[in-house]
N, C-alpha and C. Protein backbone atom coordinates (compact mmCIF):
# COMPACT_ATOMS: atom_id res chain seq x y z
N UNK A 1 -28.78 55.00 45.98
CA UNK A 1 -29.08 53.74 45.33
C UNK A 1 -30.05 52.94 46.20
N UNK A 2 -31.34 51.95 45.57
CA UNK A 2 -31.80 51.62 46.02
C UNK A 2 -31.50 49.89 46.61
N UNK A 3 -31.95 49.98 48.19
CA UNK A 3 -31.59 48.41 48.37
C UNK A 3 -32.07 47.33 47.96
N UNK A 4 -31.88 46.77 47.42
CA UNK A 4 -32.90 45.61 47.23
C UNK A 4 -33.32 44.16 47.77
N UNK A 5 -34.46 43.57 48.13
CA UNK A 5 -34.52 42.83 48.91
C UNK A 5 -35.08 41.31 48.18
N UNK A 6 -34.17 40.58 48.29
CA UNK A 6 -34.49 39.06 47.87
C UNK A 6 -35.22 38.30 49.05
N UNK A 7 -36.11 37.67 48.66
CA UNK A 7 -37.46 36.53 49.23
C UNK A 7 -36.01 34.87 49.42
N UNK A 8 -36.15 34.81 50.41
CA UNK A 8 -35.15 33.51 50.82
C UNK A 8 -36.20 32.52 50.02
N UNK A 9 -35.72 31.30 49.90
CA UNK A 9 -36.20 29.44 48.80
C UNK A 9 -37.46 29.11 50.16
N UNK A 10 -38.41 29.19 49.31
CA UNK A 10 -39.40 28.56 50.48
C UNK A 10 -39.89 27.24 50.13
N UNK A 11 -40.58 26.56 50.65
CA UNK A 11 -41.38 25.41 49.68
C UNK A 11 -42.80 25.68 50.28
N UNK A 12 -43.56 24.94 49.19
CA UNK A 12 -45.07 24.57 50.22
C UNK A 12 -45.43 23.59 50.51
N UNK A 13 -46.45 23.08 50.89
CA UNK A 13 -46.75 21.71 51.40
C UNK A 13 -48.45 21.62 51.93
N UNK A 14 -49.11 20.52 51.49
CA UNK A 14 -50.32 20.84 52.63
C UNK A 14 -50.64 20.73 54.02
N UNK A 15 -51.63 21.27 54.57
CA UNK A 15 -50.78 21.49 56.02
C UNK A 15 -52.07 20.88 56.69
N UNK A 16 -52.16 20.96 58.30
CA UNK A 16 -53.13 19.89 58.78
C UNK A 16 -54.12 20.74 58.78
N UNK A 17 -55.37 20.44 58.16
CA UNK A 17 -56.87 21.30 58.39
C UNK A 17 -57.13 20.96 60.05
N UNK A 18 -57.47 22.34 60.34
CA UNK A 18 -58.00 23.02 61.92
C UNK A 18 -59.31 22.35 62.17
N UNK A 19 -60.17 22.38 61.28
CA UNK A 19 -61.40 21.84 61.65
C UNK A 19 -61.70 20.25 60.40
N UNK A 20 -62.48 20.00 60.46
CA UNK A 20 -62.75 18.68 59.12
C UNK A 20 -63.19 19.62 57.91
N UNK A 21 -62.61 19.01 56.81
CA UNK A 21 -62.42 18.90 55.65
C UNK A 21 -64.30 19.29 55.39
N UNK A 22 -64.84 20.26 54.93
CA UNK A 22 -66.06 20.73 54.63
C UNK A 22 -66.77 21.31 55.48
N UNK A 23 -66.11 21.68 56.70
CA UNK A 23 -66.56 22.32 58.00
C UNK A 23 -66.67 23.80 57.45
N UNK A 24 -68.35 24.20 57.57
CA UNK A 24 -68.50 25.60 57.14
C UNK A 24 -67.90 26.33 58.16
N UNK A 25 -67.27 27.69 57.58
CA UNK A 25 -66.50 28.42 57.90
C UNK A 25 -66.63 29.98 57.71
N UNK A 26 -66.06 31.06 58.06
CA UNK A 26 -66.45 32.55 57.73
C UNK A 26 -65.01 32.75 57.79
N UNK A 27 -64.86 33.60 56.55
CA UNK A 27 -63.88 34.35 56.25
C UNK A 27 -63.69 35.63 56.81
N UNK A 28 -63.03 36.04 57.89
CA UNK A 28 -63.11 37.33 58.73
C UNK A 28 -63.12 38.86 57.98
N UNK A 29 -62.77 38.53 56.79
CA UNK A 29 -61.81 39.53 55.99
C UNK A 29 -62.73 39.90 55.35
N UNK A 30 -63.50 39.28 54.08
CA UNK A 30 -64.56 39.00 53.07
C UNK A 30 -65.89 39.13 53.87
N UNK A 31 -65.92 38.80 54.90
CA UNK A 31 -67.45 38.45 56.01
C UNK A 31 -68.13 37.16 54.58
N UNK A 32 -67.37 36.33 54.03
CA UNK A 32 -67.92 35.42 52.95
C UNK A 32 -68.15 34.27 53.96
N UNK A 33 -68.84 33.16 53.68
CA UNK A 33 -68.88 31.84 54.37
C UNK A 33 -68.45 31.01 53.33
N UNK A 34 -68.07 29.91 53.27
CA UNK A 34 -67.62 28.54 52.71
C UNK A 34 -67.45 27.15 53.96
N UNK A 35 -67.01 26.41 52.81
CA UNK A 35 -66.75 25.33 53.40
C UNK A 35 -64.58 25.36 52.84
N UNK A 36 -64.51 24.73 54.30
CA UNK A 36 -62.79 24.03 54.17
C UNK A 36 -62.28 23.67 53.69
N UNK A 37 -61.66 23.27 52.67
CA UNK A 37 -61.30 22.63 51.84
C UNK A 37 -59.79 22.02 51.75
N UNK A 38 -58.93 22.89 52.05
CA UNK A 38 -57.37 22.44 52.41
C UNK A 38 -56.92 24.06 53.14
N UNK A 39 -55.30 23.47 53.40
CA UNK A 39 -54.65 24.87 54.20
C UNK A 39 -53.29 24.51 53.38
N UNK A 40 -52.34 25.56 52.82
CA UNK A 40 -51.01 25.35 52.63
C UNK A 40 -50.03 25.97 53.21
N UNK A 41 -49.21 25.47 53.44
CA UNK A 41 -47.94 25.76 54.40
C UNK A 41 -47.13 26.51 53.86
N UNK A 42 -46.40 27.39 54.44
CA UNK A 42 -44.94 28.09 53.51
C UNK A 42 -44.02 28.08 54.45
N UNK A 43 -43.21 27.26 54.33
CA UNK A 43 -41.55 27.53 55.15
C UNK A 43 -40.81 27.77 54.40
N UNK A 44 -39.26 27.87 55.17
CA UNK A 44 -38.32 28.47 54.69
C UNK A 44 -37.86 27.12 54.26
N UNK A 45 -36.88 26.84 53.15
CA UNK A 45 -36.13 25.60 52.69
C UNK A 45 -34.86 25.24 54.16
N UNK A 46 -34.44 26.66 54.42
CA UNK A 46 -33.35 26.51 55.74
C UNK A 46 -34.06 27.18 56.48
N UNK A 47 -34.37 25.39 57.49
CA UNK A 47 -34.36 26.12 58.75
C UNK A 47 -36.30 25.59 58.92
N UNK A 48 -36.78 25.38 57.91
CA UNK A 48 -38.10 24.85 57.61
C UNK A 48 -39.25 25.85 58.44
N UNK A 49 -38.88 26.98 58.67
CA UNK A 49 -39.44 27.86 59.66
C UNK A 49 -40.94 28.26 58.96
N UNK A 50 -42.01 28.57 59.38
CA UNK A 50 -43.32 28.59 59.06
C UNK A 50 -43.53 29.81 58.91
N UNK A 51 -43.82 30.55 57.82
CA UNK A 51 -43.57 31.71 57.53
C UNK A 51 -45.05 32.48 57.26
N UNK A 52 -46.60 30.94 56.58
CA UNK A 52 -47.66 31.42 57.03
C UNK A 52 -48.75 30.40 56.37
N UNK A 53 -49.73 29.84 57.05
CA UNK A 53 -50.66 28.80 56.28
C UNK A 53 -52.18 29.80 55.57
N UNK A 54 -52.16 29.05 54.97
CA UNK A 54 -53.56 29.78 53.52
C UNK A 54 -54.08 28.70 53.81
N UNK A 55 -55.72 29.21 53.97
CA UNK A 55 -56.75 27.92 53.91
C UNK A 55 -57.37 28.67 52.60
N UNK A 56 -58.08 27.42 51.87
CA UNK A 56 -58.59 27.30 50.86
C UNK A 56 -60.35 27.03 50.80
N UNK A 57 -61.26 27.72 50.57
CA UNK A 57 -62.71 27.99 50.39
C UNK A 57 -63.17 27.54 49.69
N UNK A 58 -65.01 26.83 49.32
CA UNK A 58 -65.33 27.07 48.49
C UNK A 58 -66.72 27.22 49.15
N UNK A 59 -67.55 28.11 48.10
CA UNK A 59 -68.85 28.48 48.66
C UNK A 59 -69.53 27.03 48.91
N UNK A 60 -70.86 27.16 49.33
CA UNK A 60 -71.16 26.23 50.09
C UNK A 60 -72.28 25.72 48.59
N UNK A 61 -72.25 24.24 48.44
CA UNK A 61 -73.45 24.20 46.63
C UNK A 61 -72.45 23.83 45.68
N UNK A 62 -71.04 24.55 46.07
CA UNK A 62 -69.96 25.00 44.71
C UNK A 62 -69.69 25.99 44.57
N UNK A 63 -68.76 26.67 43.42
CA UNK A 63 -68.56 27.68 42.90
C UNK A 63 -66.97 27.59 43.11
N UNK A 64 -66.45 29.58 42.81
CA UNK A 64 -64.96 29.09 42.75
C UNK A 64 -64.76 29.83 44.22
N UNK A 65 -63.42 28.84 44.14
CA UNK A 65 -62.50 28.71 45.35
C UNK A 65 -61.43 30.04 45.53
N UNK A 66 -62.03 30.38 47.47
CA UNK A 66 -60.73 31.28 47.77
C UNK A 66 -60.11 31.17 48.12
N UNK A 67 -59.04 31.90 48.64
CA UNK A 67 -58.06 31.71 50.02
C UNK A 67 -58.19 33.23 50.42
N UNK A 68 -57.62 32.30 51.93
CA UNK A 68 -57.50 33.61 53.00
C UNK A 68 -56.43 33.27 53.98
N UNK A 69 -55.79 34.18 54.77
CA UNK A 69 -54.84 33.29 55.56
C UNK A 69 -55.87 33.31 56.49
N UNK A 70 -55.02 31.57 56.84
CA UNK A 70 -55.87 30.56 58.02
C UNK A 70 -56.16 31.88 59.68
N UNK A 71 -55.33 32.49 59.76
CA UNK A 71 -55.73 33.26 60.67
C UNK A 71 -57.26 33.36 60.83
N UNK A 72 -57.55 33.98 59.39
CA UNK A 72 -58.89 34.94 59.88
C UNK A 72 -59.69 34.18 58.94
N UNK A 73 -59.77 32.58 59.65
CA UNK A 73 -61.01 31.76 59.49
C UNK A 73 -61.03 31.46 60.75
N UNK A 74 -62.79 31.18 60.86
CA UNK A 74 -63.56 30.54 61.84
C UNK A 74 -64.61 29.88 61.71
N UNK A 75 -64.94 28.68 62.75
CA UNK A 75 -66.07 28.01 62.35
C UNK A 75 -67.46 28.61 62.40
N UNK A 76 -68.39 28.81 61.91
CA UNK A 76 -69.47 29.00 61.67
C UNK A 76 -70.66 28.75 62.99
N UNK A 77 -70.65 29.24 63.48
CA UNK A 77 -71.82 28.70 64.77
C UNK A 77 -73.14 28.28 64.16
N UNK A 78 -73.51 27.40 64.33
CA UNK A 78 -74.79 26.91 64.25
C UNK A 78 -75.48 27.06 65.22
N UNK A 79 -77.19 27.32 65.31
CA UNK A 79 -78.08 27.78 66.72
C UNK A 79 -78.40 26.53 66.92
């Protein structure tokens, strides 16, 4: 028989942006660039433990919006 595994009550929340709010950025994953836009939080309901933050993209002009986890963003070097 197979085990089965239940996801514990999480909530989300928005969480503090790393750099300012439109700070171009590169998506490590995608090799995409955007700008910052927000990050969301996921904890546990018990115990409020941080389980992983998503930042939120959008190309740079407009267009539609990604996510990636906040990990594998970085700021953009300018020369």
């Amino acid at each position: 028989m197979a085990q089965t595994y239940e996801k514990r009550p999480t909530t989300l929340s928005h969480g503090e942006l790393p750099y300012p709010a439109g700070t171009l950025v590169e998506d490590m994953l995608s090799k995409r660039t955007g700008e910052l836009h927000g990050v969301l939080e996921e904890r546990t309901k018990e115990g409020n433990k941080l389980i992983g933050r998503t930042a939120y993209l959008r190309p740079e002009g407009g267009g539609t919006e990604w996510d990636v986890p906040l990990k594998h963003v970085r700021p953009v070097e300018t020369p």
